[in-house]
Protein backbone atom coordinates (compact mmCIF):
# COMPACT_ATOMS: atom_id res chain seq x y z
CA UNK A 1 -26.17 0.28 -2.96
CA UNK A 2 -22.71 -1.73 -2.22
CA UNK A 3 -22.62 -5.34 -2.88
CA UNK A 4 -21.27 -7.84 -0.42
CA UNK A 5 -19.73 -11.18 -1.14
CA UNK A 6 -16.83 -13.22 -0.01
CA UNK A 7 -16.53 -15.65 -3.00
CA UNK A 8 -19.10 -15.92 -5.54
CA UNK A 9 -18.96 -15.48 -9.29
CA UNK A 10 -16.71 -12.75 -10.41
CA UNK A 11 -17.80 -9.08 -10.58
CA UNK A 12 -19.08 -7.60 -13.51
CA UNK A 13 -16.36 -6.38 -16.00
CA UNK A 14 -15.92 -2.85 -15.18
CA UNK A 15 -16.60 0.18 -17.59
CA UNK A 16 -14.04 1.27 -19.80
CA UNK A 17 -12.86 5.28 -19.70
CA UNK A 18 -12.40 7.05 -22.58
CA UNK A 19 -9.34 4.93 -23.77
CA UNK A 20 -10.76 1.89 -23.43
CA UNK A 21 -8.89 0.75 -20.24
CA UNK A 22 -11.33 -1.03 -17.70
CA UNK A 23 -10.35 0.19 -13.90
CA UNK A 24 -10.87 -1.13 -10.80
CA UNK A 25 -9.49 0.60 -7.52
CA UNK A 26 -9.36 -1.47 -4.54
CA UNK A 27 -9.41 -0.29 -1.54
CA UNK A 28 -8.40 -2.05 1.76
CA UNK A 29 -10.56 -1.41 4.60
CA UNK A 30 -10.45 -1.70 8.61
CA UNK A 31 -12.17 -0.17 11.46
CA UNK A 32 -12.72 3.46 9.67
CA UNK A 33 -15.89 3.39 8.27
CA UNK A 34 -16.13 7.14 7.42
CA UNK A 35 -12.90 7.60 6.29
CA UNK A 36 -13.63 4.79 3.74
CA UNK A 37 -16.53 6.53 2.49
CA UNK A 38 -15.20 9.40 1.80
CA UNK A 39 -12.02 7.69 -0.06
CA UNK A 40 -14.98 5.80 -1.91
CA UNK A 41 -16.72 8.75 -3.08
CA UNK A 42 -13.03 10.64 -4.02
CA UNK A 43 -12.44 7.82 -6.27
CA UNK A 44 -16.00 7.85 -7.95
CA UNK A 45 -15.79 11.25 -8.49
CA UNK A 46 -12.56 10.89 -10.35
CA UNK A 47 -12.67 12.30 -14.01
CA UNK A 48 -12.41 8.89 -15.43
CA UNK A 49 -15.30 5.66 -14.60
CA UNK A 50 -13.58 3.92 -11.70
CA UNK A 51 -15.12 0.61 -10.52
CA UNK A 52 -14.22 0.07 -6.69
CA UNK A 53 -13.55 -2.82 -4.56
CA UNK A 54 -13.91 -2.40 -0.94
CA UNK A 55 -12.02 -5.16 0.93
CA UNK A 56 -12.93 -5.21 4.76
CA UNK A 57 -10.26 -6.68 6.73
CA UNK A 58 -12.04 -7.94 9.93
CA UNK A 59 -13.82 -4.89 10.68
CA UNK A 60 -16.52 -5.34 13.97
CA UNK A 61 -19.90 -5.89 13.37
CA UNK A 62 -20.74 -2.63 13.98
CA UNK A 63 -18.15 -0.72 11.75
CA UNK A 64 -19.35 -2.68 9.27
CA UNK A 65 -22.67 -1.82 9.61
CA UNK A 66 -21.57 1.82 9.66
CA UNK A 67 -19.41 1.52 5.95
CA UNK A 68 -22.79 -0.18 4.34
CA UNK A 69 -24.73 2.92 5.27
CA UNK A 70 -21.94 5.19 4.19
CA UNK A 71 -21.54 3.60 1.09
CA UNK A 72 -25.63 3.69 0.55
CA UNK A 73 -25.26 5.99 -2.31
CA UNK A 74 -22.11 4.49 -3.90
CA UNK A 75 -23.31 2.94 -7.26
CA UNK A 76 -21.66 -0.64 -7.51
CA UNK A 77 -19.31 -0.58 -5.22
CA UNK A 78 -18.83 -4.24 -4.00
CA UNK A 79 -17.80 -5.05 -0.32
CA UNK A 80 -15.99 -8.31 0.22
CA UNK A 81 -15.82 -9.42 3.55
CA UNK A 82 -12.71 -11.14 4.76
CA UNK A 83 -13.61 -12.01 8.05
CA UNK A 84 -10.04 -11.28 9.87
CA UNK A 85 -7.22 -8.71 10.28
CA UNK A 86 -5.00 -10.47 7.53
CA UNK A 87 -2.74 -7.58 6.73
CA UNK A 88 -2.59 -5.02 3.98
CA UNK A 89 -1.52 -6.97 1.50
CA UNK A 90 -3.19 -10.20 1.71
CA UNK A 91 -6.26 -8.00 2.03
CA UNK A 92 -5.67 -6.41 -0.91
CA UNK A 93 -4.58 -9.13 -2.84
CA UNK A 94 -7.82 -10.69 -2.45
CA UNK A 95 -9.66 -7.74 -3.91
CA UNK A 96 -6.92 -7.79 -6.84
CA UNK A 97 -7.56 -11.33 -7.57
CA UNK A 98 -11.40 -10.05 -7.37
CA UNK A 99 -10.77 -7.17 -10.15
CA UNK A 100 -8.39 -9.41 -12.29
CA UNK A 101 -11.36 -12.27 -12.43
CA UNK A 102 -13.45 -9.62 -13.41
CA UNK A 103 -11.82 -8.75 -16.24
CA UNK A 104 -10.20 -5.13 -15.11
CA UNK A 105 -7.09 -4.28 -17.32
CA UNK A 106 -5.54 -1.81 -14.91
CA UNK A 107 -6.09 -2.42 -10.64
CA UNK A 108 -5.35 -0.04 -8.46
CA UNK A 109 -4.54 -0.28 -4.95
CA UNK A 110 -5.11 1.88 -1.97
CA UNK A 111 -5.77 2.07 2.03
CA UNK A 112 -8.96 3.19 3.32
CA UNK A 113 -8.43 7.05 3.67
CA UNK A 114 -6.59 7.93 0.45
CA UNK A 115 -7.87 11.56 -0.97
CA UNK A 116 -6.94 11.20 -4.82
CA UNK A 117 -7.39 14.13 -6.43
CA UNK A 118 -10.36 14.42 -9.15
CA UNK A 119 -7.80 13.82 -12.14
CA UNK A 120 -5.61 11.62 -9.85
CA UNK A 121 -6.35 8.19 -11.14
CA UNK A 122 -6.69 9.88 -15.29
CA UNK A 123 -3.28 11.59 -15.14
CA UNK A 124 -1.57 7.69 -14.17
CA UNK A 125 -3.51 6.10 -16.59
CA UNK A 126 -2.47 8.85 -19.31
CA UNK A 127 0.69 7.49 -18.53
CA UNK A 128 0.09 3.90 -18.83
CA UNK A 129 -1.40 4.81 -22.31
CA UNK A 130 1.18 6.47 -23.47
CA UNK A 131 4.17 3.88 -22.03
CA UNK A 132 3.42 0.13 -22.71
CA UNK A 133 6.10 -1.32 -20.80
CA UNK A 134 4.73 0.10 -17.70
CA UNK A 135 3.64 -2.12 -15.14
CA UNK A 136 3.51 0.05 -12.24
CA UNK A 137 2.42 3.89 -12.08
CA UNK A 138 2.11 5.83 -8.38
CA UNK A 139 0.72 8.95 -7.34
CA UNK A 140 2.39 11.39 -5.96
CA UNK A 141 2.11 12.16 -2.05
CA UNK A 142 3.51 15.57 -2.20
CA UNK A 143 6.55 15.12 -0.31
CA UNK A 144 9.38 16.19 -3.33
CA UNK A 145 10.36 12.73 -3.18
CA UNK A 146 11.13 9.55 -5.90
CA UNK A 147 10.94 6.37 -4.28
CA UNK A 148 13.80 4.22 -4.90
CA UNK A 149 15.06 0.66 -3.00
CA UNK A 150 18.52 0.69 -2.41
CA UNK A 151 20.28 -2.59 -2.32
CA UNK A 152 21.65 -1.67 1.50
CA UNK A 153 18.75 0.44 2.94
CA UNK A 154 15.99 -0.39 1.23
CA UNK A 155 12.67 1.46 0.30
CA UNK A 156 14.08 5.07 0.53
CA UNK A 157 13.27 8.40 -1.28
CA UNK A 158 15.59 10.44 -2.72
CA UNK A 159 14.54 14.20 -4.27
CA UNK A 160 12.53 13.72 -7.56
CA UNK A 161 14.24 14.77 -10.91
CA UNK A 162 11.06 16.86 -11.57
CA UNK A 163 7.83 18.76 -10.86
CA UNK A 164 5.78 17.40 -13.50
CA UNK A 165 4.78 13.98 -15.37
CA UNK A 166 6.63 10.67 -15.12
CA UNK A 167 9.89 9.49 -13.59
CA UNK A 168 11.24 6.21 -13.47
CA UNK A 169 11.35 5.30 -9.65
CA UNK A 170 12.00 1.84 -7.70
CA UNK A 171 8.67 0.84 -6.41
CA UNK A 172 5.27 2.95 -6.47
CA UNK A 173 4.07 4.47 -3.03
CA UNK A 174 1.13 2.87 -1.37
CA UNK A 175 -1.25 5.20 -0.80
CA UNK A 176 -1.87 4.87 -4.42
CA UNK A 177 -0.54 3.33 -7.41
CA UNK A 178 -2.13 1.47 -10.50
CA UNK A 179 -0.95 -1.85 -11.96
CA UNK A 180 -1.71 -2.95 -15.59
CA UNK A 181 -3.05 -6.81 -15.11
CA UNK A 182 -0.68 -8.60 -17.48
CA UNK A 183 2.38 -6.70 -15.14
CA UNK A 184 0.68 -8.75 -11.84
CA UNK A 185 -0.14 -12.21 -13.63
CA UNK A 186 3.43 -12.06 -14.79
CA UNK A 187 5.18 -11.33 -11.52
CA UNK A 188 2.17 -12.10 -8.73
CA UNK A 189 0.78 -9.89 -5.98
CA UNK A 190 1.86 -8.50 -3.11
CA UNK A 191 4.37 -11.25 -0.78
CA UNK A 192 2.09 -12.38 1.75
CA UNK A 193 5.00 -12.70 4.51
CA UNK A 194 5.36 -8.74 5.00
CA UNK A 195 1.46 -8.24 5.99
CA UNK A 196 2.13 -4.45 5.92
CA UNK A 197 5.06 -1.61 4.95
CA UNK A 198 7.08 -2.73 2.18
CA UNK A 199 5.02 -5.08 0.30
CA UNK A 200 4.97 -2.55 -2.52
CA UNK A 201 9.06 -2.01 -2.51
CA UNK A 202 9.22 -5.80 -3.00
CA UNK A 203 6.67 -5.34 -6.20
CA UNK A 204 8.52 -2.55 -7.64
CA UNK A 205 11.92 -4.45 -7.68
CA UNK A 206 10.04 -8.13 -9.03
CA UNK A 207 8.56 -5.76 -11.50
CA UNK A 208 11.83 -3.94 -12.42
CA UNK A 209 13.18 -7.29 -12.71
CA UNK A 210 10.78 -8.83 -14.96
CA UNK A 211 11.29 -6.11 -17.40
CA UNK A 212 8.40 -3.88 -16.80
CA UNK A 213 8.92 0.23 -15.81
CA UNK A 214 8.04 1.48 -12.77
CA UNK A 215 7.19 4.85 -12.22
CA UNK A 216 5.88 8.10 -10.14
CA UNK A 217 3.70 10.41 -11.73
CA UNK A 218 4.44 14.24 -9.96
CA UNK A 219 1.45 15.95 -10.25
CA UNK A 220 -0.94 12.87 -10.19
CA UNK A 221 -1.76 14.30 -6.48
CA UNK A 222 -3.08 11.88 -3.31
CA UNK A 223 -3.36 12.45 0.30
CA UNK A 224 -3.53 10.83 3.39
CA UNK A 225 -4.24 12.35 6.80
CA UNK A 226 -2.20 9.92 8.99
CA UNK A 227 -0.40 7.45 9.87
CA UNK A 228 -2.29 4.48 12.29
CA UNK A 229 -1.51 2.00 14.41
CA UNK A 230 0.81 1.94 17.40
CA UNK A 231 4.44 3.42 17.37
CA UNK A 232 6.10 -0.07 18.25
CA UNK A 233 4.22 -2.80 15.54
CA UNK A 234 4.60 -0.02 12.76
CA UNK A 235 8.46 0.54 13.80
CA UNK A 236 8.69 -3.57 14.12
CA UNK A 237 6.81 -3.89 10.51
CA UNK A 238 9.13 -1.21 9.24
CA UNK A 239 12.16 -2.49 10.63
CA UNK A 240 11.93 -6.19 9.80
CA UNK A 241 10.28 -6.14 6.24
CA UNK A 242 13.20 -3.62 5.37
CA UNK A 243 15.56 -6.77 6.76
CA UNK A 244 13.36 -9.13 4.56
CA UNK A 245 13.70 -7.04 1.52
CA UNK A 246 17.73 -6.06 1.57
CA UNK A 247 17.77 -10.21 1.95
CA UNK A 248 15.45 -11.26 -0.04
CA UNK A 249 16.86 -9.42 -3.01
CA UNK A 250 20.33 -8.24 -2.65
CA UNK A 251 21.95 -11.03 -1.04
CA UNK A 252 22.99 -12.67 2.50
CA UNK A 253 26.04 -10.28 2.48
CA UNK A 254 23.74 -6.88 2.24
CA UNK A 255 21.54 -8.16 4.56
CA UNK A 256 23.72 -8.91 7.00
CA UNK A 257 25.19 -5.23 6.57
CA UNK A 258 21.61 -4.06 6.79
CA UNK A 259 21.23 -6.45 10.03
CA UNK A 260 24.28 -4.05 11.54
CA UNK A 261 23.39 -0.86 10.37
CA UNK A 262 19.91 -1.38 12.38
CA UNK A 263 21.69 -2.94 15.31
CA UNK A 264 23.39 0.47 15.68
CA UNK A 265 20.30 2.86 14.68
CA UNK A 266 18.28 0.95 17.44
CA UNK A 267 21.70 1.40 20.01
CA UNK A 268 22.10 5.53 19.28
CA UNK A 269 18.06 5.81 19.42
CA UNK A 270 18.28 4.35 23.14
CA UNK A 271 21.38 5.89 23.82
CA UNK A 272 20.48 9.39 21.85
CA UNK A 273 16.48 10.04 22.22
CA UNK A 274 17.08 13.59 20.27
CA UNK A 275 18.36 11.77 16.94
CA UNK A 276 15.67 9.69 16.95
CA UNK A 277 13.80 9.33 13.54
CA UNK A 278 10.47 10.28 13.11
CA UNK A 279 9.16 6.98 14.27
CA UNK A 280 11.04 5.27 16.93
CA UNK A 281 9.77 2.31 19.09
CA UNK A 282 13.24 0.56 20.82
CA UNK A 283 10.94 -2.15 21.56
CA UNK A 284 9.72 -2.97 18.46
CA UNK A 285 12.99 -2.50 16.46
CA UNK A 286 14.30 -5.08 18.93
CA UNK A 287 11.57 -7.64 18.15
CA UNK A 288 11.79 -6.93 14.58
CA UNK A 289 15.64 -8.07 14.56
CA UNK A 290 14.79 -10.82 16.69
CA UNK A 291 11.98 -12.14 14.70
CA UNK A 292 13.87 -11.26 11.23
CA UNK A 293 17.05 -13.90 12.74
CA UNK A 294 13.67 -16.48 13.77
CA UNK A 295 12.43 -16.29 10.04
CA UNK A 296 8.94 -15.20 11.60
CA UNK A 297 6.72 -13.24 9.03
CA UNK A 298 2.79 -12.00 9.33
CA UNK A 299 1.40 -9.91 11.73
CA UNK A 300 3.36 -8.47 14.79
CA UNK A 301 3.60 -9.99 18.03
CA UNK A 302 -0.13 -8.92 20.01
CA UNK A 303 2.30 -7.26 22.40
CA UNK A 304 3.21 -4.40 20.10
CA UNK A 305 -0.34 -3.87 19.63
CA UNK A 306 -1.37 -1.44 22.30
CA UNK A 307 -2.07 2.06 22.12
CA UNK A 308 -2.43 4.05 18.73
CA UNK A 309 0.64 6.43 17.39
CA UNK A 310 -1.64 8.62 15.28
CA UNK A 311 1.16 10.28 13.92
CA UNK A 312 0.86 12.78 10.66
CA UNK A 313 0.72 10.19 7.20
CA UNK A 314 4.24 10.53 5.67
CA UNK A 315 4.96 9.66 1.45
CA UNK A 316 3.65 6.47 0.97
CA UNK A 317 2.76 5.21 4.61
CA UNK A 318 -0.42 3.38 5.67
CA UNK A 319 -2.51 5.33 7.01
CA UNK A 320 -5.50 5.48 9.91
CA UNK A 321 -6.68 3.07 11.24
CA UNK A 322 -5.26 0.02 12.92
CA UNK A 323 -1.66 -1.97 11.23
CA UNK A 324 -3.77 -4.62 8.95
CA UNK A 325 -5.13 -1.66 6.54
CA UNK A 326 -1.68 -0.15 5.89
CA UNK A 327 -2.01 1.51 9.33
């Protein structure tokens, strides 16, 4: 049966695997019940002893309800209840401060429908093992890529340097990565200000910083069915953390470059609807600028919230459900 909390004392210390290393995967939930399960039971049955957080980020009454009875048969899985939609990473920071009270040497983080496969979460923690400067390991999504944040554009991919094992990259995807504890008590957790998409490119280069590795494990294999939320707050939440980022890190002069280069993206996407990118909201992008020149962070303006996208998950994106749960 799970447990539910909200505070409380800390969780037991979860059970070492076979090196030693005590896990704990936590997973941010909202409004997808079933999916959640089944992520659940994925991570469970990985080939290593996983303990696993479920943080449920304002779910209704009756969704809740619904991931209780799917997670019926999930030995100690603990639900904590947050109450409110307070974004993908504050929700998952306050599972991660959960996990680190309990005493978990490596946390992992993931949305509510990631499929690791059964040696997933071993193969990145083979890694960790075998590299002790690494602070952050990722899966790999399948799509050829390295993720890498470029001091102009941002979190970008660029074609991985090969098929198998570890490669140093720029931040970890989020559909799933692990981080050992001493990495996060030395740099923090995720910024609270970007609330979803690109909270984990700001780790990876605070990370990278600090002196730790970052890197993507090809062959460490996750999933995700799709991306959630509508078109325009996941194009806004895109758009304007990428503006916080190039700032935040690389200087007024970048960002202002970056503050262009978006001007004109969001001009030939209007102006060109058969160029557009994959994901292209005009309205959003525009808020996003206007909001990133306000200094507003957090959740997208309510207006953007409106009718799902549903779109096919892509690399690292957040994925079904609604924009607080990486969706």
């Amino acid at each position: 049966m799970p447990e539910s909390s909200e505070a409380g004392p800390p969780p037991p210390r979860p059970g070492p695997h076979a090196g030693g290393t005590a896990i704990t995967v936590v997973v941010v939930h909202r409004e997808q019940p079933v999916r959640c399960a089944v992520t659940v039971a994925a991570f469970l049955t990985s080939t290593v002893p996983v303990r696993v957080v479920v943080v449920d980020n304002g779910s209704t009454a009756a969704a809740r309800e619904q991931l209780y009875a799917g997670l019926r048969e999930a030995p100690g899985v603990e639900v904590l209840e947050l109450g409110q939609n307070t974004g993908f990473g504050p929700g998952a920071n306050a599972g991660l401060r959960r996990a680190l009270a309990g005493g978990a040497d490596v946390v992992g983080v993931a949305p509510h429908d990631a499929l690791p496969e059964p040696d997933c979460v071993s193969l990145l923690l083979d890694e960790l093992a075998r590299r002790p400067h690494a602070g952050l390991v990722s899966a790999d999504v399948g799509d050829g890529l390295c993720p890498v944040v470029d001091p102009y554009f941002g979190a970008i991919g660029r074609v991985r340097g090969r098929q198998v094992g570890w490669e140093d990259c720029g931040h970890p995807h989020g559909t799933l990565f692990l981080a050992r504890a001493e990495c996060l008590r030395q740099v923090g957790l995720f910024d609270e200000r970007y609330f979803a998409y690109g909270e984990e490119a700001d780790l990876g280069v605070r990370a990278r910083r600090a002196g730790w590795d970052v890197g993507i494990v090809h062959g460490a294999r996750v999933t995700n069915p799709e991306l959630g939320g509508t078109d325009a707050a996941v194009d806004y939440l895109m758009t304007r953390n990428t503006l916080l980022l190039v700032r935040e890190h690389f200087g007024r002069y970048r960002g202002g470059v970056r503050v262009v280069w978006a001007l004109g993206q969001l001009g030939a996407g209007v102006v060109r609807p058969a160029g557009r990118p994959w994901i292209f909201s005009a309205r959003g992008r525009a808020w996003a600028l206007v909001d990133h020149v306000r200094g507003r962070h957090g959740p997208p303006p309510e207006h953007l919230l409106s009718t799902r996208s549903g779109r096919p998950g892509r690399g690292g994106g957040r994925t079904g459900g609604t924009v607080g749960d990486r969706g």
